[in-house]
N, C-alpha and C. Protein backbone atom coordinates (compact mmCIF):
# COMPACT_ATOMS: atom_id res chain seq x y z
N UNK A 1 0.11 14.47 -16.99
CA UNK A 1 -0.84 13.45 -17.36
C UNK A 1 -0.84 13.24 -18.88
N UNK A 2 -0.71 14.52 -19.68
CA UNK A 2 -0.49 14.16 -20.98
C UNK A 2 0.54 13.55 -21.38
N UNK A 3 1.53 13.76 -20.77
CA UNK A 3 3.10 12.87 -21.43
C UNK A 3 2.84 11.10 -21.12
N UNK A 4 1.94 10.69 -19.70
CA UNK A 4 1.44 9.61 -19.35
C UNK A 4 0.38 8.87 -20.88
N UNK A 5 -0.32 9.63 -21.25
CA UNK A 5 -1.17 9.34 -22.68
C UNK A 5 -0.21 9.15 -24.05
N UNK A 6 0.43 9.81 -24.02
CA UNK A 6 1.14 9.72 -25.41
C UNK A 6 2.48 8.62 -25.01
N UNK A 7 2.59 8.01 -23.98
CA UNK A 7 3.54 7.09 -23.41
C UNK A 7 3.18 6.03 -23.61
N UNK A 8 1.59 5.99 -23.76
CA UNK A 8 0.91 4.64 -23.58
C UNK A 8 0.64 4.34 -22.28
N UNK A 9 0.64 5.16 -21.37
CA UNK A 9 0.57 4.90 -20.01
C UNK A 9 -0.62 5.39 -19.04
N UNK A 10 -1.15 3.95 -18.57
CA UNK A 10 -2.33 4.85 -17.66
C UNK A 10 -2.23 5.13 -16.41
N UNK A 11 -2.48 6.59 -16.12
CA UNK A 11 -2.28 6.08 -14.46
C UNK A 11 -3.10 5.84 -14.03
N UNK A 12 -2.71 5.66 -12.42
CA UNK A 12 -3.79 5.16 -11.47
C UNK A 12 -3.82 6.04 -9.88
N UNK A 13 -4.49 7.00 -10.53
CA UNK A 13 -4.26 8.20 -9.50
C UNK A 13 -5.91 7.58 -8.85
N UNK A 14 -5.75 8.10 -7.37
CA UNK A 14 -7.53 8.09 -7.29
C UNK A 14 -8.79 9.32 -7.52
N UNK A 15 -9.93 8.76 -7.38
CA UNK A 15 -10.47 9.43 -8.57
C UNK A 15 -11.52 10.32 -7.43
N UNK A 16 -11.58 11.56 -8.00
CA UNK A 16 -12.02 12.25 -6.69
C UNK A 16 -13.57 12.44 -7.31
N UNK A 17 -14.07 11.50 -6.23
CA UNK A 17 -15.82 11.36 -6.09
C UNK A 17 -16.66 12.26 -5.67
N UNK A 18 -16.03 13.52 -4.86
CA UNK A 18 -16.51 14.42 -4.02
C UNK A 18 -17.23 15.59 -5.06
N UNK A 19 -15.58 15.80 -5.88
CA UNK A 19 -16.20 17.44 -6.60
C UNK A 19 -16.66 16.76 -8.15
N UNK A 20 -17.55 17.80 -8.87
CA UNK A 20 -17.63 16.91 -10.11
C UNK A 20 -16.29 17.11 -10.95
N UNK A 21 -15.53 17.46 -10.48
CA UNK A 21 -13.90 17.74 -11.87
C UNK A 21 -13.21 16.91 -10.84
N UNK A 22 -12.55 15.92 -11.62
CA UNK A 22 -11.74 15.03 -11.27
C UNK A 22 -10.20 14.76 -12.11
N UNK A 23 -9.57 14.50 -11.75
CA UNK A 23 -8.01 14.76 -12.83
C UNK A 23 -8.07 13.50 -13.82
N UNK A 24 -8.95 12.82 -13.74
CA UNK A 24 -8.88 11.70 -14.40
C UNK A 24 -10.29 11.34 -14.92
N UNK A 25 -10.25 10.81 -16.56
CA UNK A 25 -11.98 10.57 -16.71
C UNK A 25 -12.57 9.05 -17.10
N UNK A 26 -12.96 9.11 -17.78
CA UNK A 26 -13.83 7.58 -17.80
C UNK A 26 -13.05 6.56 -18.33
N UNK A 27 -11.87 7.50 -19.11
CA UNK A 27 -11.20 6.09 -20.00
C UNK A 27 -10.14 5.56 -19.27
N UNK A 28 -9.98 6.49 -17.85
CA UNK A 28 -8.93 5.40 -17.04
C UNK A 28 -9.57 4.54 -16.27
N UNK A 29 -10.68 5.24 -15.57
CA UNK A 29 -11.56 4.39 -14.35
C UNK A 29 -12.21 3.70 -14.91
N UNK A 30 -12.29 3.71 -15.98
CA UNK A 30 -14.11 2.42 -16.46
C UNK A 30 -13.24 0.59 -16.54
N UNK A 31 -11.64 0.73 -16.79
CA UNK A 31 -11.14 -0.85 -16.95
C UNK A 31 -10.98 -1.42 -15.64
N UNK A 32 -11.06 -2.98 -16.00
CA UNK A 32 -11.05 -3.54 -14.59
C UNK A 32 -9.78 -3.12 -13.79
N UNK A 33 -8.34 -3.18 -14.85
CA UNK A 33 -7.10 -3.27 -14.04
C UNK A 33 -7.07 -1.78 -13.11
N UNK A 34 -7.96 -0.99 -13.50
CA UNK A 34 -7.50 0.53 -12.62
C UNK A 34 -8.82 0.17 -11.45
N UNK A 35 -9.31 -0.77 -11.21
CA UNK A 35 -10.05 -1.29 -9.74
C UNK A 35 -9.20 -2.11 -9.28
N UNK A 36 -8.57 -3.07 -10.03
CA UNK A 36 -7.64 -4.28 -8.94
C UNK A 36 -6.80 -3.16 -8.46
N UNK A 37 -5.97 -2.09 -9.60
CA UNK A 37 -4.46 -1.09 -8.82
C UNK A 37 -5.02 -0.80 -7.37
N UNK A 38 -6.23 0.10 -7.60
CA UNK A 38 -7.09 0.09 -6.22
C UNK A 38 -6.76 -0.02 -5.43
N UNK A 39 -7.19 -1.16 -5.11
CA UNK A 39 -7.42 -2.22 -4.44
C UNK A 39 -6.14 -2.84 -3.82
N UNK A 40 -5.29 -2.93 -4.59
CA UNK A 40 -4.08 -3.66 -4.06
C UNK A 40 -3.06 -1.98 -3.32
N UNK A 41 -3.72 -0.99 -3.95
CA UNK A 41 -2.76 0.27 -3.15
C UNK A 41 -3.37 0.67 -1.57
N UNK A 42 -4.67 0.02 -1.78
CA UNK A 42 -5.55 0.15 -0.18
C UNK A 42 -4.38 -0.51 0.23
N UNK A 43 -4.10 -1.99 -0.15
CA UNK A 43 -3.57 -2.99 0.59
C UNK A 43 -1.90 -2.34 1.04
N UNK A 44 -1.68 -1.64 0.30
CA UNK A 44 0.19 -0.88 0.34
C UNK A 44 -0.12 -0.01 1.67
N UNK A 45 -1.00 0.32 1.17
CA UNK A 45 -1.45 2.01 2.50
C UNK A 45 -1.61 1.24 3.96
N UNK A 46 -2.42 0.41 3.97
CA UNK A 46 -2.84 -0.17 5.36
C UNK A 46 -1.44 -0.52 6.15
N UNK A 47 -0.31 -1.27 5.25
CA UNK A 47 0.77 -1.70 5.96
C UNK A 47 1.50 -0.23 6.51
N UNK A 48 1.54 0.58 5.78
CA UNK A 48 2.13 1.58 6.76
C UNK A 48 1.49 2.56 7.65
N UNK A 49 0.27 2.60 7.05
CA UNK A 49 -0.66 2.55 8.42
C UNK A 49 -0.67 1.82 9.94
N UNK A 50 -0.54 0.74 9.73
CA UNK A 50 -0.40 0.04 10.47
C UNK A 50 0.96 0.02 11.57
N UNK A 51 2.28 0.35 10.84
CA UNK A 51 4.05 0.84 11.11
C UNK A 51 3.93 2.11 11.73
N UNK A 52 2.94 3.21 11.17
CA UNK A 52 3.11 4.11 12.56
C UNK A 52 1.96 4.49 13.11
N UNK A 53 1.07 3.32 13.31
CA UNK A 53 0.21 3.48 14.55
C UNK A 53 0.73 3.22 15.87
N UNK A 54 1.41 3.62 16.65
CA UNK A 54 2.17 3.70 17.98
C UNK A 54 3.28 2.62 17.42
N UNK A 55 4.00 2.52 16.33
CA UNK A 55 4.98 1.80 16.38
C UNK A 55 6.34 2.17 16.08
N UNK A 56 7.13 1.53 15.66
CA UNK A 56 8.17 2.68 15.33
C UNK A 56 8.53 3.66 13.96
N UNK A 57 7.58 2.97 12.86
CA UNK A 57 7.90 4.30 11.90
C UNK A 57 6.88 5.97 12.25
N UNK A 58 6.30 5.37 13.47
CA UNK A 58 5.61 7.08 13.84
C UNK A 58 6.49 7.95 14.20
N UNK A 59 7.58 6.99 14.67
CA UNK A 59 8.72 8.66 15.71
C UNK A 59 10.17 7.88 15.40
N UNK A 60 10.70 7.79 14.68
CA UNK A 60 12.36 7.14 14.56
C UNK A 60 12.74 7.19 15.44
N UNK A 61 13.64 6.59 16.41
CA UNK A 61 14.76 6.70 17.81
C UNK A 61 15.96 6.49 16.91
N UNK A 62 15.78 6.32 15.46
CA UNK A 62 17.58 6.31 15.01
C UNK A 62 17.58 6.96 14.16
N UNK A 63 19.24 7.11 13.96
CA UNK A 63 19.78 7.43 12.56
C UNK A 63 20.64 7.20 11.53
N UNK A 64 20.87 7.83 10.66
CA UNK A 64 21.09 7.22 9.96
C UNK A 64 20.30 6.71 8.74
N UNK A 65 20.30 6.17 7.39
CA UNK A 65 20.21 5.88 6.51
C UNK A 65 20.10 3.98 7.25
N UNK A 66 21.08 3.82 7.29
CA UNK A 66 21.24 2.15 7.77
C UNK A 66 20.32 1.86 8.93
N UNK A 67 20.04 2.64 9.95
CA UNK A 67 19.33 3.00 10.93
C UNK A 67 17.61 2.92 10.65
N UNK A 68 17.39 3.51 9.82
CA UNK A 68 16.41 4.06 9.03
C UNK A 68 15.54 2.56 8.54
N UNK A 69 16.57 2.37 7.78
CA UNK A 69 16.71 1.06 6.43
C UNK A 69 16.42 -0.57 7.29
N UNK A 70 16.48 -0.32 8.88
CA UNK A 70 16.66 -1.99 9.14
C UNK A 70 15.18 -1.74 10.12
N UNK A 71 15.13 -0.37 10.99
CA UNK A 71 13.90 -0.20 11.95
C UNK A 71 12.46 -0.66 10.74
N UNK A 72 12.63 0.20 9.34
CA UNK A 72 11.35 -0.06 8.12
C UNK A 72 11.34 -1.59 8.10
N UNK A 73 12.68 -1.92 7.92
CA UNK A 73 12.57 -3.25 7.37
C UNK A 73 12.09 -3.89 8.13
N UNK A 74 12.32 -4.05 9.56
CA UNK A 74 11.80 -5.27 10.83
C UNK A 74 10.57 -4.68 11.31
N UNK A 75 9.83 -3.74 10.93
CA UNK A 75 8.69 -3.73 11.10
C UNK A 75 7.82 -3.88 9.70
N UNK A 76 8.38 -3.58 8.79
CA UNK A 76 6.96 -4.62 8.12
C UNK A 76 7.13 -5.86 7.50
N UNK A 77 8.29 -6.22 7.98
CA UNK A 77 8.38 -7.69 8.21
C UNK A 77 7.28 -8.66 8.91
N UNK A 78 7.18 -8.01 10.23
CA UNK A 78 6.55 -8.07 11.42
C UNK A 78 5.04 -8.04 10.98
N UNK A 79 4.57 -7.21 9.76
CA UNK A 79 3.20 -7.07 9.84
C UNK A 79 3.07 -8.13 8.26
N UNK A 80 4.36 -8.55 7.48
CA UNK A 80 3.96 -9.35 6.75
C UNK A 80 3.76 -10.82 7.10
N UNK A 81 4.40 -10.80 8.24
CA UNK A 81 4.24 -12.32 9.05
C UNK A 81 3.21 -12.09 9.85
N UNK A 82 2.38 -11.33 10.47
CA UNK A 82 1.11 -11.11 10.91
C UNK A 82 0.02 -11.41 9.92
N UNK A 83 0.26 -10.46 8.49
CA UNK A 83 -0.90 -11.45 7.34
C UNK A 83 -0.56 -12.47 7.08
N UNK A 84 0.72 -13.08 6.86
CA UNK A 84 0.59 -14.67 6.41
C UNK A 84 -0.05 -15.44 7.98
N UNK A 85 -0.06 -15.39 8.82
CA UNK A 85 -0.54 -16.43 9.78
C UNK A 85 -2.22 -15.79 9.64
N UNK A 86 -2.96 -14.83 9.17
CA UNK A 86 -4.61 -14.67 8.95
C UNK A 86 -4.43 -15.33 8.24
N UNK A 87 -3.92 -15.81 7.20
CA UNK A 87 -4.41 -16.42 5.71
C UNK A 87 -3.83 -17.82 5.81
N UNK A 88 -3.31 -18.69 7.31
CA UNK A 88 -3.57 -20.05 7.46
C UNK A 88 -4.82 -20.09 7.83
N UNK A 89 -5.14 -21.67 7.87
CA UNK A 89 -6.21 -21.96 8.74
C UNK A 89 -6.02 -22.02 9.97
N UNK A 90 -7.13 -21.55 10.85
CA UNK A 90 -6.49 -21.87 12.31
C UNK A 90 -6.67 -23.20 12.69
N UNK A 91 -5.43 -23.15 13.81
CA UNK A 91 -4.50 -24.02 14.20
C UNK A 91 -3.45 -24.69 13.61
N UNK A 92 -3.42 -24.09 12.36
CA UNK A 92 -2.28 -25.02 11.30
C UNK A 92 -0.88 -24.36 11.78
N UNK A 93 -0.27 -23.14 12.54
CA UNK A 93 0.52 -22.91 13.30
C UNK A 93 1.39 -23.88 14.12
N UNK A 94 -0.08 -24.36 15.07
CA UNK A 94 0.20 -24.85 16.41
C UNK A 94 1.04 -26.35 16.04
N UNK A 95 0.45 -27.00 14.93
CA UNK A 95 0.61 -28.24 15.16
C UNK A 95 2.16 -28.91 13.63
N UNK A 96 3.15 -27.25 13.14
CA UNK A 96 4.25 -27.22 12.95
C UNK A 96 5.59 -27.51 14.14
């Protein structure tokens, strides 16, 4: 974390609310941009959340590297074309 400070670099670890010692203190969490990182890493987490809830990145059936590389790829493909059709209006689908 110190080589991160003298880099000029903040991270954006999350900030543990539970105990009072936390690895990180006020001068990372108090700016807005370390709430949007947040926020947009909820949004990273959910998609693979989502890939191995009974789907196929929970249990691989292949192998391989290439194997590997196309099953990741066509499933969150699959869940990035699932958020773009929430974020039409409905029925704007139907009538393409």
């Amino acid at each position: 974390m110190t080589d991160c400070r003298e880099r000029g670099i903040t991270q954006h670890v999350a900030l543990n609310e539970r105990n009072r010692r936390s690895a990180i203190d006020a001068r990372t969490y108090r700016h807005a941009g370390y709430r949007e990182s947040r926020r947009i890493h909820k949004r990273i987490e959910e998609c693979f959340g989502w890939a191995k809830d009974g789907r196929p990145l929970r249990k691989m059936k292949v192998y391989g590297k290439a194997g590997v590389e196309y099953a990741t790829t066509l499933t969150l493909d699959v869940y990035t074309l699932m958020r773009m059709t929430r974020l039409l209006p409905p029925g704007e689908l139907i009538g393409t």
